[in-house]
C-alpha atoms as a PDB file:
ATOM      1  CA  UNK A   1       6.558  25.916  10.018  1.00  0.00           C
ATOM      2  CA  UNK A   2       4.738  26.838  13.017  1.00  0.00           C
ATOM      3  CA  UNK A   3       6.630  25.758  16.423  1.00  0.00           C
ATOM      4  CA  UNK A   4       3.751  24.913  18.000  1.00  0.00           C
ATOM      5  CA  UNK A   5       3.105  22.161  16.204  1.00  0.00           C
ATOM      6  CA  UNK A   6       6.806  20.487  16.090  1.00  0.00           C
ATOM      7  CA  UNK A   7       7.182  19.651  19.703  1.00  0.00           C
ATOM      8  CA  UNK A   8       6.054  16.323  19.427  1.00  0.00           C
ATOM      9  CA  UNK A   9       7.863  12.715  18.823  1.00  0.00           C
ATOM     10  CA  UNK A  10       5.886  11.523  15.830  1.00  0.00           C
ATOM     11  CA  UNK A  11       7.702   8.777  15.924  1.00  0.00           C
ATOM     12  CA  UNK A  12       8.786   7.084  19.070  1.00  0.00           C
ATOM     13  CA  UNK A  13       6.489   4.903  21.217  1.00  0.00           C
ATOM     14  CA  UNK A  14       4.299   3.820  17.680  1.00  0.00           C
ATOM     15  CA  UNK A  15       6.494   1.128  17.172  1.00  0.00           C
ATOM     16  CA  UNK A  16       8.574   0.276  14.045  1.00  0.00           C
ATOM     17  CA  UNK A  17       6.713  -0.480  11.534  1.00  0.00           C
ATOM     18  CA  UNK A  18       4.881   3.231  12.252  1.00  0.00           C
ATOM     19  CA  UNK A  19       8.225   4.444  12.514  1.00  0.00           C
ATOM     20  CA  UNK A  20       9.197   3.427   9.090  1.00  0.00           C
ATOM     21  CA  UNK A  21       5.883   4.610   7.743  1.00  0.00           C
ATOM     22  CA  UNK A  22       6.903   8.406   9.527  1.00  0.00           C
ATOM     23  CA  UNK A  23      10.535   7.989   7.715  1.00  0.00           C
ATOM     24  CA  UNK A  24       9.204   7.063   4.079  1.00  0.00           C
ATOM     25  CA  UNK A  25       6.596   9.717   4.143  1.00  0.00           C
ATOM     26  CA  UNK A  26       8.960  12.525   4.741  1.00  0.00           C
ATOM     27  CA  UNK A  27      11.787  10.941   2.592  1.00  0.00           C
ATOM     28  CA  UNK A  28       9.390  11.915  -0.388  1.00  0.00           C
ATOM     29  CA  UNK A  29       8.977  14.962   0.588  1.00  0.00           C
ATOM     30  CA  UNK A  30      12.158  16.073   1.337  1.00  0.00           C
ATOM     31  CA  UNK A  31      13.399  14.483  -2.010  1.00  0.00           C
ATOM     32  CA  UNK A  32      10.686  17.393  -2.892  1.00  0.00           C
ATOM     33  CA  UNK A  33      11.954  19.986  -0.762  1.00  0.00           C
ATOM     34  CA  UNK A  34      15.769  20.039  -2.196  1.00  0.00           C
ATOM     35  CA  UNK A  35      14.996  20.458  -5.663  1.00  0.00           C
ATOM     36  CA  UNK A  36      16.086  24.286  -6.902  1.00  0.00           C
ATOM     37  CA  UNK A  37      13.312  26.667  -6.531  1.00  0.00           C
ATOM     38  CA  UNK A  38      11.340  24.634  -3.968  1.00  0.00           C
ATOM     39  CA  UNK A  39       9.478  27.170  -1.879  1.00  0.00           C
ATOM     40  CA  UNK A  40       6.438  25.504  -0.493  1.00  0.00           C
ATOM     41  CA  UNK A  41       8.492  23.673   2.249  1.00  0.00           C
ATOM     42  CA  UNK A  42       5.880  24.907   5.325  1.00  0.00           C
ATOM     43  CA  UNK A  43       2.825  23.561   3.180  1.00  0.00           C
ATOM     44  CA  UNK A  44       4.944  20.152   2.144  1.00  0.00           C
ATOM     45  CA  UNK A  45       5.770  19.657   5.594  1.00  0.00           C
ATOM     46  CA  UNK A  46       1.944  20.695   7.023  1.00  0.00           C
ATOM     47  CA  UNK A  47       0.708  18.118   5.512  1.00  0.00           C
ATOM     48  CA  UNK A  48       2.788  15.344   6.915  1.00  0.00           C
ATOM     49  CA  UNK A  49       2.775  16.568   9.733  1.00  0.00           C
ATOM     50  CA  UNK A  50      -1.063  16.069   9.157  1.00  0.00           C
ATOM     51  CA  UNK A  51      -0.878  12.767   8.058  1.00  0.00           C
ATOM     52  CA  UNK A  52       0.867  11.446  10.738  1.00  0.00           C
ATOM     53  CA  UNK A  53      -1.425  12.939  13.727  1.00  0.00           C
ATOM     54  CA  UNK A  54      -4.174  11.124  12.017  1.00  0.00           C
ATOM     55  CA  UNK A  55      -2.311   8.149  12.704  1.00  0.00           C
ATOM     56  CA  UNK A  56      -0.745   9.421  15.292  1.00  0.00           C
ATOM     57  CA  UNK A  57      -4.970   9.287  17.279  1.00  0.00           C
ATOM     58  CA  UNK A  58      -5.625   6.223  16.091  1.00  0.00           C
ATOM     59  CA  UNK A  59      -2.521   4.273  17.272  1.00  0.00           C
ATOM     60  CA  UNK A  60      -2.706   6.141  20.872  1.00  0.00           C
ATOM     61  CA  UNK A  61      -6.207   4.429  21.262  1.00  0.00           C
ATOM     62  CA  UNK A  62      -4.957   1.437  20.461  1.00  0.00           C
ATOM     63  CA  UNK A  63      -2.543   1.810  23.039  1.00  0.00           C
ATOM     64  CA  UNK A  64      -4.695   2.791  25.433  1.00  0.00           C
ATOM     65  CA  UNK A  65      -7.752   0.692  24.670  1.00  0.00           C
ATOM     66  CA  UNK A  66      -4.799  -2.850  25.177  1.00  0.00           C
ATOM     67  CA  UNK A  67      -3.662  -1.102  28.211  1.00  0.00           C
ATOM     68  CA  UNK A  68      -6.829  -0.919  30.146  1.00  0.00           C
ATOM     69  CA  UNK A  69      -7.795  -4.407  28.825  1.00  0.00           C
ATOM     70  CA  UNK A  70      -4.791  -5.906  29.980  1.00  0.00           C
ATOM     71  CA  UNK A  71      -3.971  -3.848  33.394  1.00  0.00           C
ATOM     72  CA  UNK A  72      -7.565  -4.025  34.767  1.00  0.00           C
ATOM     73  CA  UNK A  73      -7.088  -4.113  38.960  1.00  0.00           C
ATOM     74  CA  UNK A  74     -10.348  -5.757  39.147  1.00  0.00           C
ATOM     75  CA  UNK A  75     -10.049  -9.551  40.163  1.00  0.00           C
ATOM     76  CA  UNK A  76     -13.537  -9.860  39.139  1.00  0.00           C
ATOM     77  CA  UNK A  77     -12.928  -8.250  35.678  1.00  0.00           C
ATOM     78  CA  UNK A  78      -9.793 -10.246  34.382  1.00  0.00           C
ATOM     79  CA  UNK A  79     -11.217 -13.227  35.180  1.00  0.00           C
ATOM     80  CA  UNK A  80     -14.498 -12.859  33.197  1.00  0.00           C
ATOM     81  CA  UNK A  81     -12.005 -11.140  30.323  1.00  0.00           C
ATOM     82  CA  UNK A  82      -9.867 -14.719  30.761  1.00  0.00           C
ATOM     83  CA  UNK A  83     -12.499 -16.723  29.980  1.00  0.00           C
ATOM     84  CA  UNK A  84     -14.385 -14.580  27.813  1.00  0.00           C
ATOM     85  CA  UNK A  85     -10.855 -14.920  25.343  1.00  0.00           C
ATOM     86  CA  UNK A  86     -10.393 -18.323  25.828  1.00  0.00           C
ATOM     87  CA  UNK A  87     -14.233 -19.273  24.195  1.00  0.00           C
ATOM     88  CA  UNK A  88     -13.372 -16.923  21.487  1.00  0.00           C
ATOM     89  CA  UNK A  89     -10.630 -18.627  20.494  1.00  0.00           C
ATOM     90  CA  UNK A  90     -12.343 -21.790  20.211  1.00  0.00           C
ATOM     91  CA  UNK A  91     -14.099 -20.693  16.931  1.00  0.00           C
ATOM     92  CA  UNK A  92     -11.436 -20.283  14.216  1.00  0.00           C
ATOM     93  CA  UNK A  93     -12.882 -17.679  12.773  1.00  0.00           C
ATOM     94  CA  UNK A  94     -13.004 -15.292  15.326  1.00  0.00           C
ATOM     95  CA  UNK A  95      -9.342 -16.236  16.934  1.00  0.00           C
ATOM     96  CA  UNK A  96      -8.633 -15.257  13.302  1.00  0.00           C
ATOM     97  CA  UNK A  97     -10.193 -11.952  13.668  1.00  0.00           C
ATOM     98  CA  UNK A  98      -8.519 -11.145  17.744  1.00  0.00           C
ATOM     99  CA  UNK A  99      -5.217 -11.541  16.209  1.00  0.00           C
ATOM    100  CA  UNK A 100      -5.507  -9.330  13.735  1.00  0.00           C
ATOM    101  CA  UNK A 101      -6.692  -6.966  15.903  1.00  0.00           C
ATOM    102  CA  UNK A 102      -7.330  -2.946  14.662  1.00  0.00           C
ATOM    103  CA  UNK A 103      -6.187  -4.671  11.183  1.00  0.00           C
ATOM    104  CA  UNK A 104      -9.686  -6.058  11.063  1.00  0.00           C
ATOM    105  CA  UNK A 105     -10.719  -2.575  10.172  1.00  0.00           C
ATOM    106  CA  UNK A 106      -9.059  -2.625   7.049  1.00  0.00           C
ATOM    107  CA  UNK A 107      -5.650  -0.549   5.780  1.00  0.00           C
ATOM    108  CA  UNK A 108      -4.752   3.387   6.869  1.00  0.00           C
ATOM    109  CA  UNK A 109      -6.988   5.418   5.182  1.00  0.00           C
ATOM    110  CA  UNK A 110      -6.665   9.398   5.956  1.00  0.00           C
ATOM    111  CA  UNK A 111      -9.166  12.033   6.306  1.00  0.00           C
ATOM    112  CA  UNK A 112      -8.468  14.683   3.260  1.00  0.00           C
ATOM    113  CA  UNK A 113      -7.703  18.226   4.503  1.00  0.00           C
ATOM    114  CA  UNK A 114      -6.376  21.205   2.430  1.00  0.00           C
ATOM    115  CA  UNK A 115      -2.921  20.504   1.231  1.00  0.00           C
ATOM    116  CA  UNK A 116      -3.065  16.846   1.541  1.00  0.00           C
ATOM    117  CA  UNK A 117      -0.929  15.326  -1.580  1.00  0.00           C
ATOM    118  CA  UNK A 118      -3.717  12.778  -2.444  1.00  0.00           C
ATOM    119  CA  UNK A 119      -7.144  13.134  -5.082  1.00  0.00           C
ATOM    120  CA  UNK A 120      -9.584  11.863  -1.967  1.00  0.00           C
ATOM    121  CA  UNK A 121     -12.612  12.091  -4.925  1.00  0.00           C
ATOM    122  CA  UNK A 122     -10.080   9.104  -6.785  1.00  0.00           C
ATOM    123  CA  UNK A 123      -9.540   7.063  -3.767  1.00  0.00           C
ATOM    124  CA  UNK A 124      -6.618   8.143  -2.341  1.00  0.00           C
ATOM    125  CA  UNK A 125      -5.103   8.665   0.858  1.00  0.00           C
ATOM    126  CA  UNK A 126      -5.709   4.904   1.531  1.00  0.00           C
ATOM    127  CA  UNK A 127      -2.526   2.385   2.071  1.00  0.00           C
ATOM    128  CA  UNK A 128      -1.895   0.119  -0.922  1.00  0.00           C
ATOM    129  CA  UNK A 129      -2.497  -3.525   0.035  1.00  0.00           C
ATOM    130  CA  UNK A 130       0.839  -5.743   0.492  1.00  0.00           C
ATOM    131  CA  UNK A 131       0.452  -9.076  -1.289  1.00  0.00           C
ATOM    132  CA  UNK A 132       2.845 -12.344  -2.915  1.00  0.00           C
ATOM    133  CA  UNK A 133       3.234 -11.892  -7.179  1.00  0.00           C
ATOM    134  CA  UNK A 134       5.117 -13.844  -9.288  1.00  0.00           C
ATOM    135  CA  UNK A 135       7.320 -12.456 -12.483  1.00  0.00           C
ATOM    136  CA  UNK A 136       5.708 -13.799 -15.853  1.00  0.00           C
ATOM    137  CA  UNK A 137       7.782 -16.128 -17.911  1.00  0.00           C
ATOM    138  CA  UNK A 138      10.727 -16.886 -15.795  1.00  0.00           C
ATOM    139  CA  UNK A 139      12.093 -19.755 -14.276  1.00  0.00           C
ATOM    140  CA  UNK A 140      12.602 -20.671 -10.743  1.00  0.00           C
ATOM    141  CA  UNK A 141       9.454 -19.344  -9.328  1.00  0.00           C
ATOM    142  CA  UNK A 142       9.628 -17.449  -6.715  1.00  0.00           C
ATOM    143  CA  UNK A 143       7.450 -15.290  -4.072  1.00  0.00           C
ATOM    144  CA  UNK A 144       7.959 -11.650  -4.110  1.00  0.00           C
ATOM    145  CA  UNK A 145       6.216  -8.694  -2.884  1.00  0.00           C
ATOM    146  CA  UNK A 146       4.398  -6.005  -4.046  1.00  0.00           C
ATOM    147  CA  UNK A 147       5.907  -3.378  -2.959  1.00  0.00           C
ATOM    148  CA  UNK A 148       9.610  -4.342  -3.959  1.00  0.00           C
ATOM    149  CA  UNK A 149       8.868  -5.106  -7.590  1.00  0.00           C
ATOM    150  CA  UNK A 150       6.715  -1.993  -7.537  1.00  0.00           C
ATOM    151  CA  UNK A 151       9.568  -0.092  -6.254  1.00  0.00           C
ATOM    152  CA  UNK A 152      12.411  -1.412  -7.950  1.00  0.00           C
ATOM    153  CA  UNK A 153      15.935   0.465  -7.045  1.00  0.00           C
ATOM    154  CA  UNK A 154      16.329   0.287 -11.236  1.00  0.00           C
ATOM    155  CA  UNK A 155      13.341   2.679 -10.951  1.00  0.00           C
ATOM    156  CA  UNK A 156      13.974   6.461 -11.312  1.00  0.00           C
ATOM    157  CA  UNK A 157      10.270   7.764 -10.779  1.00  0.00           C
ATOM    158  CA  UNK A 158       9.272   9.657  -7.601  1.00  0.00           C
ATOM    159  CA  UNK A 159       5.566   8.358  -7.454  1.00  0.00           C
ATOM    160  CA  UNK A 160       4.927   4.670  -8.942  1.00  0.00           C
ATOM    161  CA  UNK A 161       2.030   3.832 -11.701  1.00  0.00           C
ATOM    162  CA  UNK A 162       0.383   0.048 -11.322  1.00  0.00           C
ATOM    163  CA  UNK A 163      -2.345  -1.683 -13.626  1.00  0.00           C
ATOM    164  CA  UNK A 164      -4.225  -4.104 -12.262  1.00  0.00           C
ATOM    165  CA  UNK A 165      -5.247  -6.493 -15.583  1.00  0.00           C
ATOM    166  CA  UNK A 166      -7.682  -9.640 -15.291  1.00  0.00           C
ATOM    167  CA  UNK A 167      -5.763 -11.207 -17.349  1.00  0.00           C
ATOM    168  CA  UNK A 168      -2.228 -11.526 -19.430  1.00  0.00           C
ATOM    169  CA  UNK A 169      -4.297 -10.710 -22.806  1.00  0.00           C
ATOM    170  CA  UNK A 170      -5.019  -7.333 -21.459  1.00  0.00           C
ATOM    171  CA  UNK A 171      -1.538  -6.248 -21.370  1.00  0.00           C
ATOM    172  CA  UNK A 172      -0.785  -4.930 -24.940  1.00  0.00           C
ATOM    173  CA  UNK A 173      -4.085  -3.196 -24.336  1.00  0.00           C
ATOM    174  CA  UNK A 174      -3.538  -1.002 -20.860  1.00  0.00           C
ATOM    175  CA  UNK A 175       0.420  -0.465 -22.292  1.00  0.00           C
ATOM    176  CA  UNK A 176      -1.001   1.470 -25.247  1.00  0.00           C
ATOM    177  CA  UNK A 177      -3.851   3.272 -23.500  1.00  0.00           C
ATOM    178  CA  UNK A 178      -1.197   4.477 -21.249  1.00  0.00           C
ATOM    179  CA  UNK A 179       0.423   6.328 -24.169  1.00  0.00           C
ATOM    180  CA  UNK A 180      -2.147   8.856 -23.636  1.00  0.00           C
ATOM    181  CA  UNK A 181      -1.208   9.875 -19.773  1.00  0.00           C
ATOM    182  CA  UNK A 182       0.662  12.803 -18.918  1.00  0.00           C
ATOM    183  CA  UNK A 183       3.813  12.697 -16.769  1.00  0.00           C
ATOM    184  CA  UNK A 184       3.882  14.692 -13.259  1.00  0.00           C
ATOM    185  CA  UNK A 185       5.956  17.287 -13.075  1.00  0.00           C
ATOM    186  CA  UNK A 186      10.225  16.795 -12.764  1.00  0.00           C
ATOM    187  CA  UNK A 187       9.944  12.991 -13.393  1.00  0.00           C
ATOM    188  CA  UNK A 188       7.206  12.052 -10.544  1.00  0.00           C
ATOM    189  CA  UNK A 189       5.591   9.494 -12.902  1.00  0.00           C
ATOM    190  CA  UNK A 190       6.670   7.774 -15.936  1.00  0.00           C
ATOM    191  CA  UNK A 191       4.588   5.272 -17.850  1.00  0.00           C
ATOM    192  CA  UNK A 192       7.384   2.975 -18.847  1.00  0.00           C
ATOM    193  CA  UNK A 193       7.965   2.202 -15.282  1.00  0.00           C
ATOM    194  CA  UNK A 194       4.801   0.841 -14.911  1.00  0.00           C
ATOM    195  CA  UNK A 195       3.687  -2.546 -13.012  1.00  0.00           C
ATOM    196  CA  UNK A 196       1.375  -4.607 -14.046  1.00  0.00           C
ATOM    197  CA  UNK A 197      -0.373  -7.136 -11.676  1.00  0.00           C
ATOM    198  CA  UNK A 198      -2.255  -9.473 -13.240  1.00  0.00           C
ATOM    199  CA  UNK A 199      -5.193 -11.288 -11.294  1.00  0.00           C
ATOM    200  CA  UNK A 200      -5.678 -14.159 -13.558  1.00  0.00           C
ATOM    201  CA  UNK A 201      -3.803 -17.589 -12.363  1.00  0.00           C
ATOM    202  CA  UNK A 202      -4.198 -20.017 -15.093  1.00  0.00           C
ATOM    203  CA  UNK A 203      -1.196 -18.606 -17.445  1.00  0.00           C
ATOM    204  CA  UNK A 204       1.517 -18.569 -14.388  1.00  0.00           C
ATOM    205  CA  UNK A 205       5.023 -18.480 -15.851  1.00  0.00           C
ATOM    206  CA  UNK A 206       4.518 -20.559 -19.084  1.00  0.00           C
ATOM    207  CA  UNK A 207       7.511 -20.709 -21.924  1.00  0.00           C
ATOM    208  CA  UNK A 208       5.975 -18.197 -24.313  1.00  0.00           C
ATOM    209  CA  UNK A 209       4.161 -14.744 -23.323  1.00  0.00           C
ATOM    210  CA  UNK A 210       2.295 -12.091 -24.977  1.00  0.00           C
ATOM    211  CA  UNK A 211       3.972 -11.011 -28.406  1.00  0.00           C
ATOM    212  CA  UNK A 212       5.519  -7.496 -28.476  1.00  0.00           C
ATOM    213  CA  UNK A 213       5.284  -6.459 -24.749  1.00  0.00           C
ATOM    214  CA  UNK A 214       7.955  -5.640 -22.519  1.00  0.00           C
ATOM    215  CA  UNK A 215       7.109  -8.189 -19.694  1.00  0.00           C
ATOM    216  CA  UNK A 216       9.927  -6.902 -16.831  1.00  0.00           C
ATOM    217  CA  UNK A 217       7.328  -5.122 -14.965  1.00  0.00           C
ATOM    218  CA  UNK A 218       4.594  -7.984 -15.196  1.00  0.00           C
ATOM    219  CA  UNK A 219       4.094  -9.759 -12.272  1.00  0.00           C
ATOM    220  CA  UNK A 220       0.654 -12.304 -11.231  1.00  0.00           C
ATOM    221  CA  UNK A 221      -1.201 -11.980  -7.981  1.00  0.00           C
ATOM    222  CA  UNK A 222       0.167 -15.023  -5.699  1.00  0.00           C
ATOM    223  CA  UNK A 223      -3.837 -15.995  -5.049  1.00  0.00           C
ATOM    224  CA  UNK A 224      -4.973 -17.743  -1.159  1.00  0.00           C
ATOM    225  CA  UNK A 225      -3.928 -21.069  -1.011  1.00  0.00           C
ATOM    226  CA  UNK A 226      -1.065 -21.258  -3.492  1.00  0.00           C
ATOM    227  CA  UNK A 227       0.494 -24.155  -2.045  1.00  0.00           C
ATOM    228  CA  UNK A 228       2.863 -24.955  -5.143  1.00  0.00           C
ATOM    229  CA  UNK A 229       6.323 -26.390  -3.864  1.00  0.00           C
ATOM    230  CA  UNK A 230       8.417 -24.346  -6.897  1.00  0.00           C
ATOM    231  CA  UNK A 231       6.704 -20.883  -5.672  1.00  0.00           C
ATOM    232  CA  UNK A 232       7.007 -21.123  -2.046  1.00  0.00           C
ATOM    233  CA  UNK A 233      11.125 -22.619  -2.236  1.00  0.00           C
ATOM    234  CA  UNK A 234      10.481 -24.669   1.021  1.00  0.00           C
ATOM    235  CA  UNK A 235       9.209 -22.075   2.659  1.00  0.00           C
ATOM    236  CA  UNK A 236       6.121 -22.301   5.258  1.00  0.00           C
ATOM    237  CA  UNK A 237       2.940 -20.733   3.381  1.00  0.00           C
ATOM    238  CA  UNK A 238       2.027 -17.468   4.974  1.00  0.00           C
ATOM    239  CA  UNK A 239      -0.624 -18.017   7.722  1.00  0.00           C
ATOM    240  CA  UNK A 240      -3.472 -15.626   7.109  1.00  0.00           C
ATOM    241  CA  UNK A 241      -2.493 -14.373   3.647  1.00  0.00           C
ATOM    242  CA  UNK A 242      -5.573 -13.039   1.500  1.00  0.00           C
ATOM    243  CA  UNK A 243      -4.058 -12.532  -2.481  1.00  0.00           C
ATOM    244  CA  UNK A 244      -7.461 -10.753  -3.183  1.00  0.00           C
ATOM    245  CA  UNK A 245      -7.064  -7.917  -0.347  1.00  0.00           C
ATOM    246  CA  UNK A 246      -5.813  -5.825  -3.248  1.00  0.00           C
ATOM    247  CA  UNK A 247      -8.676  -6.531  -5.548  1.00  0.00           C
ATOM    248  CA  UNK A 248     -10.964  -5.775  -2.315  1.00  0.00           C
ATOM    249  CA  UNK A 249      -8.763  -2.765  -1.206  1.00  0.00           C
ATOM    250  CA  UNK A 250      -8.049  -0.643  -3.853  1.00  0.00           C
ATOM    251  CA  UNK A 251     -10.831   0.470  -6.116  1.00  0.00           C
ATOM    252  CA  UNK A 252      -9.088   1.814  -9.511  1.00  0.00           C
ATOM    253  CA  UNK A 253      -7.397  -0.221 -12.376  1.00  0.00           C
ATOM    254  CA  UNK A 254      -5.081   2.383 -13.008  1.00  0.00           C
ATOM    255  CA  UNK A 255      -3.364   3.322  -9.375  1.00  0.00           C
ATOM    256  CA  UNK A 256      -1.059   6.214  -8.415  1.00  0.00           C
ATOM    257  CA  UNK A 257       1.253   4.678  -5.845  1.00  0.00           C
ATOM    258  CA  UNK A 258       3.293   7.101  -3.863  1.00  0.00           C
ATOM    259  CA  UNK A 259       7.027   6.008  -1.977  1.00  0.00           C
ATOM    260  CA  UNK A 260       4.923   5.825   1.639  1.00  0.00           C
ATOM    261  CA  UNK A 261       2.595   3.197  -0.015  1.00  0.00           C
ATOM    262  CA  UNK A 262      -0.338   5.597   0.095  1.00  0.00           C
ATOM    263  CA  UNK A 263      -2.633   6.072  -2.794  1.00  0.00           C
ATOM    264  CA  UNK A 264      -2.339   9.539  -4.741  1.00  0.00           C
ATOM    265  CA  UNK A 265      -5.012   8.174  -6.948  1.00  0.00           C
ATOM    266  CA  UNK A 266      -6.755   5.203  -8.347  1.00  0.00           C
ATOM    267  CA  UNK A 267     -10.100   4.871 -10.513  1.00  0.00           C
ATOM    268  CA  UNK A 268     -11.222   2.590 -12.930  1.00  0.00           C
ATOM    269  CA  UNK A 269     -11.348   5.265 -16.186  1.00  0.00           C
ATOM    270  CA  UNK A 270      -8.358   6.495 -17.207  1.00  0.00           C
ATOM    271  CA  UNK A 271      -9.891   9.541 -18.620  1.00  0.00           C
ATOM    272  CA  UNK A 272     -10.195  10.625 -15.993  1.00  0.00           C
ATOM    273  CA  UNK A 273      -6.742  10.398 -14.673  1.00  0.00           C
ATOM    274  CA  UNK A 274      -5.817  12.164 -18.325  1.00  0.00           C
ATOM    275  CA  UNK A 275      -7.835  14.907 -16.978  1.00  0.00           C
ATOM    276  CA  UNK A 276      -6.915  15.011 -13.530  1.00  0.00           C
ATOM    277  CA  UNK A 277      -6.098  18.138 -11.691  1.00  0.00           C
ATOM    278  CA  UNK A 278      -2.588  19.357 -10.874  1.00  0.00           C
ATOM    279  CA  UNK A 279      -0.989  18.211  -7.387  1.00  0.00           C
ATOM    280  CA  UNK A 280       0.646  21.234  -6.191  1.00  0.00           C
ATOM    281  CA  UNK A 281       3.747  20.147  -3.516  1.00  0.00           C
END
């Protein structure tokens, strides 16, 4: 790999969650890398490297942009940016929208350049949206997220497959169209591991499910509002929490997940992931 471009800390001064995100992402990759006969390690590497400068920009003018705001000299200036926050904040709505900040622009979504393991013309390279889902048929109820069930330590597959379903009925369905998808590679992707999230939230954790279908990788979508004493345990309900954002996020049914939490791919046809053209590490 090219010196030149290794000098920098990637990962101090972004903070931790960014620092996780740098960890994950070349976790993968290395899991990659060690495998017998490996020998694209410069391009592997390239292309986190890539990833993370992307990021990399966009949290620096963050940084920056909170810095000047809130180290302004100018009597004059902080006191008309005083003010100016305190009337915001009197509309729920928009308080709503200051605290969340550059999150108002939506999830990480990177810029596709040669050698970047994501199909950008499938949707990926964008960050798959956290949310609350509850296992089908089983009893207590009980909150869990996304990306734990989704990446269950029972789970042997590099890169993750998830369905998104409308509904429970659809299950038996999307299980046997996903006879027809080819594995990646040295066990990247294997159908039986599977999730599916289903969106529908009239059937949640009733007695009897679907006839003949494995249901340990089914889990519902914990919708906005859920305020049902059995799910939540006694716990506060999350302040903020949107169980659409993965409906609005991710545009596929059929989504390639990889460890980072970054789309490989996603699209609605599953023809065309059938079809889709080799991912060279």
């Amino acid at each position: 790999m090219n010196a030149s471009r290794t000098d920098h800390n990637l990962v101090g001064g972004q903070g931790i969650a960014s620092g996780f995100r740098d960890a994950i992402s070349a976790a993968w990759r290395l899991a990659i890398a060690c495998r017998p006969g490996f020998e694209q390690h410069e391009k592997l590497f390239e292309a986190w490297y890539g990833e993370r400068q992307q990021q990399l920009e966009k949290s620096l003018i963050a940084t920056i942009n909170n810095g000047n705001l809130c180290t302004d000299s100018s009597i004059v200036k902080t006191t008309l940016r005083d003010w100016y926050l305190w009337f915001y904040q009197l509309v729920p709505s928009w308080r709503h929208q200051l605290e969340l900040g550059p999150r108002q622009k939506g999830l990480i979504r990177y810029k596709w350049e040669t050698g970047f393991p994501f199909l950008a013309i499938r949707n990926g390279g964008r960050t798959f949206p956290q949310v609350f889902c509850s296992p089908y048929y089983s009893s207590p109820k009980q909150p869990l997220f996304t990306d734990d069930i989704i990446f269950r330590k029972n789970k042997t597959a590099l890169f993750q497959l998830v369905v998104l379903i409308d509904s429970p009925d659809e299950m038996g369905a999307a299980k046997a169209d996903l006879a027809h998808l080819k594995e990646m590679g040295e066990g990247e992707l294997k159908v039986d591991e599977a999730t599916y999230l289903v969106q529908d939230h009239v059937l949640l954790n009733t007695e009897e499910g679907p006839v003949d279908f494995d249901l340990k990788y089914a889990f519902q979508i914990i919708e906005s509002g859920t305020s049902d004493p059995d799910i939540w345990a006694g716990l506060p309900s999350p302040q903020g929490y949107d169980g659409s954002k993965l409906a609005k996020e991710v545009e596929g049914r059929y989504i390639i997940v990889r460890p980072d939490r970054e789309l490989l791919e996603a699209s609605d046809a599953l023809d065309a992931m059938i079809s889709r053209p080799e991912i060279n590490f």
